[in-house]
N, C-alpha and C. Protein backbone atom coordinates (compact mmCIF):
# COMPACT_ATOMS: atom_id res chain seq x y z
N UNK A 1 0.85 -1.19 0.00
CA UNK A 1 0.00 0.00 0.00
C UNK A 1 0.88 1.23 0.00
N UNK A 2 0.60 2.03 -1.04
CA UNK A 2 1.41 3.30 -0.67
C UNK A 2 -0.18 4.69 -0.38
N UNK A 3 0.59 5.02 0.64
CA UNK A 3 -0.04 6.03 0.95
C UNK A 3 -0.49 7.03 0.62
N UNK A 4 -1.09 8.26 0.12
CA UNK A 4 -1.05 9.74 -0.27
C UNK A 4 -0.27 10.69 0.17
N UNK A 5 0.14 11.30 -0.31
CA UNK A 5 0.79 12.72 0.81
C UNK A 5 -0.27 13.40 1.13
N UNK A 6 0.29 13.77 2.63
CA UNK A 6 -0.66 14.14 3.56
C UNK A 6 -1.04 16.14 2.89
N UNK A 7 -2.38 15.78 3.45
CA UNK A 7 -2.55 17.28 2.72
C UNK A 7 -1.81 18.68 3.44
N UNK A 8 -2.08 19.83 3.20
CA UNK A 8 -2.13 21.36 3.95
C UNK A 8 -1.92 21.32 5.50
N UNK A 9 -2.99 20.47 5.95
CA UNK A 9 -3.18 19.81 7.24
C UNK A 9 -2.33 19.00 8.01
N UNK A 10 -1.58 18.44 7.05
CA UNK A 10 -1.25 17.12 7.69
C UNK A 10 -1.75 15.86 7.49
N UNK A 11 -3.15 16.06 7.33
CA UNK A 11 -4.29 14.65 7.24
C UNK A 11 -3.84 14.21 6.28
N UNK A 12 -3.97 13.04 5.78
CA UNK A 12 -4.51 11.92 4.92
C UNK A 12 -5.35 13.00 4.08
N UNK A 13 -5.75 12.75 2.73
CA UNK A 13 -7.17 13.20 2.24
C UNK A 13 -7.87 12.00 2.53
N UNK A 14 -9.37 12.94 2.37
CA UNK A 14 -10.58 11.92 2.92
C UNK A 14 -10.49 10.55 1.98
N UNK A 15 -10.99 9.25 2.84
CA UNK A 15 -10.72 8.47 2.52
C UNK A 15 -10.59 7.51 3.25
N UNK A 16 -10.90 6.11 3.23
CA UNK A 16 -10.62 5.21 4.14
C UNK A 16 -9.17 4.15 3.72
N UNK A 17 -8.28 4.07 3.96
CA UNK A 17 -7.40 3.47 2.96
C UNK A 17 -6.88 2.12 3.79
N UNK A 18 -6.95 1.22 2.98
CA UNK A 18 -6.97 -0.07 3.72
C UNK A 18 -5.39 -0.58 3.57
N UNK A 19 -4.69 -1.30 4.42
CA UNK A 19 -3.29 -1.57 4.67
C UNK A 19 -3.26 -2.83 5.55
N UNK A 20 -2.36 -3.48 5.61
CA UNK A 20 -1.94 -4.41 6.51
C UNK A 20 -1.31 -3.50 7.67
N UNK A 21 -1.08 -4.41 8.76
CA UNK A 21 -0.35 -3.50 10.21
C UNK A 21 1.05 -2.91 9.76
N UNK A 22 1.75 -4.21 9.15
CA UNK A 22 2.49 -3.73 8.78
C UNK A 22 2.78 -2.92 7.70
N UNK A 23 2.17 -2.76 6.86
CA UNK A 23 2.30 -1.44 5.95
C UNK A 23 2.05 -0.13 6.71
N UNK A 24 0.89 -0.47 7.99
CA UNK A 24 1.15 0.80 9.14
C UNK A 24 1.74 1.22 9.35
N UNK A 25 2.58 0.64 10.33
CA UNK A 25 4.15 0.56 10.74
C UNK A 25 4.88 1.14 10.43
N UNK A 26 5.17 0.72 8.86
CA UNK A 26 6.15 1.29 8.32
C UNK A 26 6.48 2.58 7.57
N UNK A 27 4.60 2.66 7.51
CA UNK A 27 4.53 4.48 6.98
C UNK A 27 4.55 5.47 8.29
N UNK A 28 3.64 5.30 9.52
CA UNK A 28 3.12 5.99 10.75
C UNK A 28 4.23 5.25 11.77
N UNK A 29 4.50 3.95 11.89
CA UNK A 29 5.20 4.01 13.02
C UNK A 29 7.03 4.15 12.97
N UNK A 30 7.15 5.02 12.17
CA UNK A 30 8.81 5.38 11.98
C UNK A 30 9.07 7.06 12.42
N UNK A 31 10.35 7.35 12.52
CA UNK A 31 10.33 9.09 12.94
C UNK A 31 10.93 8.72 14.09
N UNK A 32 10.15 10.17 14.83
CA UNK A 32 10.14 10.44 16.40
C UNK A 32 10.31 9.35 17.72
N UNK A 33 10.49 9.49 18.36
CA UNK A 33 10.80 7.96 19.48
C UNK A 33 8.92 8.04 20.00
N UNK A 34 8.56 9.11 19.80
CA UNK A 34 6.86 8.91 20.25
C UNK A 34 6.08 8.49 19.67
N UNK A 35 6.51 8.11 18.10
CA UNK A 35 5.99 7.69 16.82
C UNK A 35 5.87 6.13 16.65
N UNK A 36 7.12 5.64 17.50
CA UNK A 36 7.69 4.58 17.98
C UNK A 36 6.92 3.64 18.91
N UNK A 37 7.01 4.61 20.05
CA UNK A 37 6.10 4.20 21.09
C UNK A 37 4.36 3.85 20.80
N UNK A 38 4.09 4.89 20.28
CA UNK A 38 2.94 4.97 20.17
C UNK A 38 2.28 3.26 18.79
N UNK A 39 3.37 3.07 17.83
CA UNK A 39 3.13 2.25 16.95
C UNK A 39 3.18 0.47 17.85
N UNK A 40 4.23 0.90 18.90
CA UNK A 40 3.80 -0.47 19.80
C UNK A 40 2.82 -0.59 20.36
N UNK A 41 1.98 0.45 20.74
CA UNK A 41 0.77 0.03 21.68
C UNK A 41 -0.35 -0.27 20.55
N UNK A 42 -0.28 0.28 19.40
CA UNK A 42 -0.74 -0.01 18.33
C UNK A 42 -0.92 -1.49 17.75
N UNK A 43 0.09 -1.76 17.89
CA UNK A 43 1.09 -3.44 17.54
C UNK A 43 0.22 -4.26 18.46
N UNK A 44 0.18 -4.00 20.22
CA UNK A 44 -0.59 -4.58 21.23
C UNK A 44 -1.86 -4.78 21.05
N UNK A 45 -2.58 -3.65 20.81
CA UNK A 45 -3.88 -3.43 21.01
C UNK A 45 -4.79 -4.61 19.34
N UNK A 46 -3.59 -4.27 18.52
CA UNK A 46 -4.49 -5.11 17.18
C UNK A 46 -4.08 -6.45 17.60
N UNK A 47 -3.40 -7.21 18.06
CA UNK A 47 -2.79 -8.29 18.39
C UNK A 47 -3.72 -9.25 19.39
N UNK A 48 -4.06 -8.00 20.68
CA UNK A 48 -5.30 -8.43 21.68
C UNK A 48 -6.24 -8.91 20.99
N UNK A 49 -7.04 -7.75 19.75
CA UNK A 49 -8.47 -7.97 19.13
C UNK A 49 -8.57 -8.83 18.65
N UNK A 50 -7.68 -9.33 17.80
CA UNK A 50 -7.31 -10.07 16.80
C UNK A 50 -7.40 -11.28 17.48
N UNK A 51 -6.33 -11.85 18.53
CA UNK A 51 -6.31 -13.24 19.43
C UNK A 51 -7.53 -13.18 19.89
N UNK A 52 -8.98 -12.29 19.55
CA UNK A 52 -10.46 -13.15 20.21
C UNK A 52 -10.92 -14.10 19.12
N UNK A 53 -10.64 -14.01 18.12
CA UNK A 53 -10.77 -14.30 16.72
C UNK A 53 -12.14 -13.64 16.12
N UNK A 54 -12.35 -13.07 16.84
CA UNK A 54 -13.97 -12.02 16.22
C UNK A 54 -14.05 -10.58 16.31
N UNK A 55 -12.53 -10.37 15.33
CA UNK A 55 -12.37 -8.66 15.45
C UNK A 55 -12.95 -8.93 13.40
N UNK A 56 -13.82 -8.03 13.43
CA UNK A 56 -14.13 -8.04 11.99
C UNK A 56 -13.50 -6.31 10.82
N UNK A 57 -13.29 -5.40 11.78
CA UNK A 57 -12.78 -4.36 11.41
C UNK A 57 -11.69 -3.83 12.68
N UNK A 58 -10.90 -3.16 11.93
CA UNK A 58 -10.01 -2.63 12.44
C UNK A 58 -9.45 -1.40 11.98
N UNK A 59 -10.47 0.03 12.60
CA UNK A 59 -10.08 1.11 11.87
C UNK A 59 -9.47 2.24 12.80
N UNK A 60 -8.40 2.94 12.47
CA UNK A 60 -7.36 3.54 12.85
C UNK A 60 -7.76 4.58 12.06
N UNK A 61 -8.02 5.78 13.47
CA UNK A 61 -8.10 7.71 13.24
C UNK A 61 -7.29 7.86 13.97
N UNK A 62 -7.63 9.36 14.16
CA UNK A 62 -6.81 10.30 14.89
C UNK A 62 -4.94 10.51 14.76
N UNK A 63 -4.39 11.17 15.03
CA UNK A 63 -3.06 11.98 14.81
C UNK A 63 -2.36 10.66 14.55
N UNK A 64 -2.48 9.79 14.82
CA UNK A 64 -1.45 8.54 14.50
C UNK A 64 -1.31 8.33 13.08
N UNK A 65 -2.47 8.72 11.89
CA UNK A 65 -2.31 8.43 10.80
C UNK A 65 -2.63 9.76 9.99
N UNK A 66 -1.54 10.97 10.80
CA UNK A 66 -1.59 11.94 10.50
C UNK A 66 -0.16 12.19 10.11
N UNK A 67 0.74 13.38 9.68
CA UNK A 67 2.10 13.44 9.78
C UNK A 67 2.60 14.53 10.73
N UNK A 68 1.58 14.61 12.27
CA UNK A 68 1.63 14.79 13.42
C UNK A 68 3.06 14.14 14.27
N UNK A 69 4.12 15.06 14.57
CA UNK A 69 5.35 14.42 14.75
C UNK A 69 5.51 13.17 16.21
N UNK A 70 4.39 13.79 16.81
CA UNK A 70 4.24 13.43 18.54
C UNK A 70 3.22 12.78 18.77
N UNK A 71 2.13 12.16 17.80
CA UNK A 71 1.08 11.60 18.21
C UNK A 71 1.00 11.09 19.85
N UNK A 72 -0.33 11.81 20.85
CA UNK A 72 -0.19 11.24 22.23
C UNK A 72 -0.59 9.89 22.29
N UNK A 73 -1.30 9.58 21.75
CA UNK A 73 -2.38 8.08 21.85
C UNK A 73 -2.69 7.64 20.71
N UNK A 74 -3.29 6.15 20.19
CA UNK A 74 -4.16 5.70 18.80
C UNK A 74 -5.17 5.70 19.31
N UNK A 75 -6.09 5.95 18.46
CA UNK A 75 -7.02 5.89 18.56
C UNK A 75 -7.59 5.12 17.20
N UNK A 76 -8.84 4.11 18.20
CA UNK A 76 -9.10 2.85 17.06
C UNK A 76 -10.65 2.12 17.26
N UNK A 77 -11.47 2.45 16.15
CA UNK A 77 -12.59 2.07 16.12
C UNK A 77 -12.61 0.14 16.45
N UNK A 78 -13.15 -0.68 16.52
CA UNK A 78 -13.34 -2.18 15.72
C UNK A 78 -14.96 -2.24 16.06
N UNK A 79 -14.85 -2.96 15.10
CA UNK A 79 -16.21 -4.04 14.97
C UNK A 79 -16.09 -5.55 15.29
N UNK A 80 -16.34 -5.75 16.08
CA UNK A 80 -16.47 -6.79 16.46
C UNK A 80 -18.16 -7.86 15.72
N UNK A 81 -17.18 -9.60 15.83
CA UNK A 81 -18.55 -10.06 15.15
C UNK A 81 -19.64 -10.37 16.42
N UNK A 82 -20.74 -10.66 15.87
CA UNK A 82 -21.73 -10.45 16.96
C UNK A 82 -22.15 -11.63 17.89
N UNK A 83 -21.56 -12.84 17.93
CA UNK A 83 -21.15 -13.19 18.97
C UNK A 83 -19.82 -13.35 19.88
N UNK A 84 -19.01 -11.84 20.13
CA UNK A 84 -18.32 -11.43 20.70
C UNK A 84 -18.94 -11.13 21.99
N UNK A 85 -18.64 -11.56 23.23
CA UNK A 85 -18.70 -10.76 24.30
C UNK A 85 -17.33 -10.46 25.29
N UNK A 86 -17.71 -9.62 25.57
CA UNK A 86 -16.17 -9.02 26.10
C UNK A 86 -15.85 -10.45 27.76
N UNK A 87 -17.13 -10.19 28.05
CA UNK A 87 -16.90 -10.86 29.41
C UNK A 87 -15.94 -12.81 28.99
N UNK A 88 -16.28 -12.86 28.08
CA UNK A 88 -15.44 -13.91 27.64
C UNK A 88 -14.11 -13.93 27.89
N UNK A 89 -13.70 -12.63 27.97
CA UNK A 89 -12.08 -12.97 28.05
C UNK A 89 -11.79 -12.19 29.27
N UNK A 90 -10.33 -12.04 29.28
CA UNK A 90 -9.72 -12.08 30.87
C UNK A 90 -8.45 -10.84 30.78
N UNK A 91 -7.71 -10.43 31.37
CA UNK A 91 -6.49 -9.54 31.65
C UNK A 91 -6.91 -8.54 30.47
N UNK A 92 -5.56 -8.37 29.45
CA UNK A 92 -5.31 -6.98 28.69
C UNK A 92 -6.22 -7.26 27.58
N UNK A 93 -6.79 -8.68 27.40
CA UNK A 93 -7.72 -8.90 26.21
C UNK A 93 -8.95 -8.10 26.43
N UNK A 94 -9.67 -9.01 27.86
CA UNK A 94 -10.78 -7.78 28.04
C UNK A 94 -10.70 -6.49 28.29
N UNK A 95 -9.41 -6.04 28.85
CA UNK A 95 -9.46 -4.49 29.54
C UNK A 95 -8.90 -3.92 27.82
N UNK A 96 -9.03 -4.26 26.68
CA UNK A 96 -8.98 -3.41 24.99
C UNK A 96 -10.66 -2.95 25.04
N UNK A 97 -11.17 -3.67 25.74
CA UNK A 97 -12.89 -3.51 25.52
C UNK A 97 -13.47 -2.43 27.18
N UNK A 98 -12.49 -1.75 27.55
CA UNK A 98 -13.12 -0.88 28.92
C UNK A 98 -12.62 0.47 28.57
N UNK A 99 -13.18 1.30 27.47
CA UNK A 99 -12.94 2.60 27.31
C UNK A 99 -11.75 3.44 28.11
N UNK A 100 -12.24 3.65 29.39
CA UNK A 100 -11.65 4.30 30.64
C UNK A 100 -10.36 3.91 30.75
N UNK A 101 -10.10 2.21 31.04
CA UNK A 101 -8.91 1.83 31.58
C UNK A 101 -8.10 1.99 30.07
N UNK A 102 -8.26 1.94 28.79
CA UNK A 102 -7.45 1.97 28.05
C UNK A 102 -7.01 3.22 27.97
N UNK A 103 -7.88 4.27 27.85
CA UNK A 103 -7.13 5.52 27.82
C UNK A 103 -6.17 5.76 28.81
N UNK A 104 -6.49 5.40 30.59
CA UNK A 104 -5.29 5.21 31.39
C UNK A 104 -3.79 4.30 31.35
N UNK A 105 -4.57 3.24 30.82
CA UNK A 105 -3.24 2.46 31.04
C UNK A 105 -2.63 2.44 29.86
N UNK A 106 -3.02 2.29 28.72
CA UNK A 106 -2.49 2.46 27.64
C UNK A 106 -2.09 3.33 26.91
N UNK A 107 -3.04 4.54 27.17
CA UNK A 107 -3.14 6.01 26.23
C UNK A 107 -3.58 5.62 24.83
N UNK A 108 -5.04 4.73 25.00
CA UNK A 108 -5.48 4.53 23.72
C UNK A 108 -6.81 4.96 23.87
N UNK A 109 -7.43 5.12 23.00
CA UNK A 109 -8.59 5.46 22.91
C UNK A 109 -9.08 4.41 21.68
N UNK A 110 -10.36 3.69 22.47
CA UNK A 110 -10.34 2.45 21.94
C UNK A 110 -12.03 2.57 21.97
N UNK A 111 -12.91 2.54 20.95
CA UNK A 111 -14.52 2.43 20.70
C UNK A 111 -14.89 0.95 20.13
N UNK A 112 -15.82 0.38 20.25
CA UNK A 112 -15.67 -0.72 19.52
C UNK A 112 -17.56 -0.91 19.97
N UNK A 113 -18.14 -1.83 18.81
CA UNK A 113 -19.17 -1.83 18.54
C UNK A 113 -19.29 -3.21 17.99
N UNK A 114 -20.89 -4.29 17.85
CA UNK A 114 -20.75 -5.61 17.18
C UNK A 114 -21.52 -5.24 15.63
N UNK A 115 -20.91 -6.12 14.90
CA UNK A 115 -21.24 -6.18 13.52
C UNK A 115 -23.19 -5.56 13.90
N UNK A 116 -23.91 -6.08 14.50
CA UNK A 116 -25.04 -5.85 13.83
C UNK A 116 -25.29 -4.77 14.19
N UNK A 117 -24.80 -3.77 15.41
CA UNK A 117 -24.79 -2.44 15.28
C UNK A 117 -24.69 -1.42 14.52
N UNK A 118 -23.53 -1.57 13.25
CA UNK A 118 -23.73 -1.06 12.46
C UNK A 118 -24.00 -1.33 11.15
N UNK A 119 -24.39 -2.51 10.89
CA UNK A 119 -25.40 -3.46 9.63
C UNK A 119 -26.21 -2.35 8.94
N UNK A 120 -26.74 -1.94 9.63
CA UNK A 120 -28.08 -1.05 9.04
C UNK A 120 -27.38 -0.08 7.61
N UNK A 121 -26.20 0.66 7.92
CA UNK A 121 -25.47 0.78 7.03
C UNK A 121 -24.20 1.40 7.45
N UNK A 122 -23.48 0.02 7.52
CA UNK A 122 -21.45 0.23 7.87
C UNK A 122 -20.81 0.92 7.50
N UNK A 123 -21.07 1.81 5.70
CA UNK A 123 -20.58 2.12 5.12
C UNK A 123 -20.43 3.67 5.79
N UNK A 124 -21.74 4.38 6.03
CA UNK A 124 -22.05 5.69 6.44
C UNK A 124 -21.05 5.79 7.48
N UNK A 125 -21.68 4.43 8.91
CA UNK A 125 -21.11 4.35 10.24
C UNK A 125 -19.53 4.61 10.02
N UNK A 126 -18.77 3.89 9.44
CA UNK A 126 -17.18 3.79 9.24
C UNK A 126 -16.41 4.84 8.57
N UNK A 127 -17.44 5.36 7.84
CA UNK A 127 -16.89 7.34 7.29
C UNK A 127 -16.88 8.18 8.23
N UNK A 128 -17.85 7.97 9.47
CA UNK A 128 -18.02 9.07 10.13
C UNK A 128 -17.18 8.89 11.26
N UNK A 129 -15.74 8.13 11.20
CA UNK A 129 -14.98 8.21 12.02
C UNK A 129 -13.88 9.12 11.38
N UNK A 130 -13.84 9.61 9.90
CA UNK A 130 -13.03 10.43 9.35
C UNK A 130 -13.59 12.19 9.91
N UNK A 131 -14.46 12.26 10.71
CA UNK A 131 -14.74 13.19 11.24
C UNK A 131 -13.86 13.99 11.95
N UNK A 132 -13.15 15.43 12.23
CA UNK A 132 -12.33 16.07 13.48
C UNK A 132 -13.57 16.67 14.14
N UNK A 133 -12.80 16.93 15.71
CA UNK A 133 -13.17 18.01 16.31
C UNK A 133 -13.67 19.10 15.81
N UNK A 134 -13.08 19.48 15.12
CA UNK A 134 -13.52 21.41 14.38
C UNK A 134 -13.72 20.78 13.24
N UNK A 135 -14.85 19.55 12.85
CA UNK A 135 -15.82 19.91 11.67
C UNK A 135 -15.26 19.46 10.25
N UNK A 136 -13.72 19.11 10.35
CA UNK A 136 -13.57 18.92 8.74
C UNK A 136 -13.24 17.55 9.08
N UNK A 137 -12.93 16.83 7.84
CA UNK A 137 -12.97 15.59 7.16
C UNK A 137 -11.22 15.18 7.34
N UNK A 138 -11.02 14.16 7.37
CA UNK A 138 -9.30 14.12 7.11
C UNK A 138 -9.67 12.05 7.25
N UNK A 139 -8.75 11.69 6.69
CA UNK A 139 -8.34 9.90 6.12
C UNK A 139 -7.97 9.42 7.35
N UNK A 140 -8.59 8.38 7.31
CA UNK A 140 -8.32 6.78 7.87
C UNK A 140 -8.09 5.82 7.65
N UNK A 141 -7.58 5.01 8.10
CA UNK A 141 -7.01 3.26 7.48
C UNK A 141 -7.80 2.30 8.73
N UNK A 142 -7.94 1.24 7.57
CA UNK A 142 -8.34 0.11 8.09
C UNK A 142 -7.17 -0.61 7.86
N UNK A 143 -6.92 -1.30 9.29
CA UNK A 143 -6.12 -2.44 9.07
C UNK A 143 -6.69 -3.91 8.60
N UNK A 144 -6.24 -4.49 7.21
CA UNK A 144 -6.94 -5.85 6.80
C UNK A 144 -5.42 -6.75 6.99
N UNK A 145 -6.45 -7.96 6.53
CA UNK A 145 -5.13 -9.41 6.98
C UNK A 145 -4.01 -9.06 5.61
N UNK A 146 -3.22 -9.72 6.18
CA UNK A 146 -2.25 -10.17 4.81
C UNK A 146 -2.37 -10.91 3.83
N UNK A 147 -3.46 -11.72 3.92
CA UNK A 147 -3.92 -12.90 2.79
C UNK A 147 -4.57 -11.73 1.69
């Protein structure tokens, strides 16, 4: 996957752009030693979802897939399939699924929702994470498998 250059902004242009982790990695998690850091908890957090075996999306906003030198945190939508329940699992697997504690312990900001939540139409739901704060639009990646 090659990426776009980032616009005026910094952002991505709008867009959802799909990549393996590691094509992540290697565009967003290089640079700065915070760029670094931040791409391991990244590395963790898809690794957790992933070992439930019912992570069905995996989408990555905010400054991490920006050309933001210091990104503080990732921040990362998933969809989960819909017989996922969190209470199923145990330690750092379930605590990817407790809003609160991830932003503390991790510095992630982590939303996650089951497939039939947003069924009605995914397509709308999964754009409107390309949303900012102040109103404009800027790109996101989904992380897909390597196959």
């Amino acid at each position: 996957m090659k990426f776009p250059e980032f616009n005026e902004n910094g952002d991505l242009p709008v867009g959802i752009y799909k990549a393996t982790l590691q094509e992540v990695l290697d565009h967003f998690g290089q640079g700065s030693l915070q760029r670094q850091v931040v791409a391991k908890r990244l590395t963790k957090i898809y690794d957790l979802a992933d070992s439930t075996g019912k992570l069905s999306r995996f989408i990555i906003y905010g400054s991490f897939v920006t050309a933001k030198e210091n990104p503080n945190d990732i921040d990362v939508f998933l969809v989960m399939t819909d017989d996922f329940s969190k209470n199923d699992y145990t330690g750092d697997v379930q605590r990817i699924f407790e809003h609160l504690q991830t932003e503390n312990k991790m510095k992630a900001s982590i939303f996650w929702m089951l497939e039939m939540s947003v069924a009605v139409n995914e397509k709308i739901f999964i754009e409107g994470w390309q949303n900012t704060r102040d109103n404009t639009k800027r790109g996101i990646v989904e992380v897909i498998d390597n196959d």
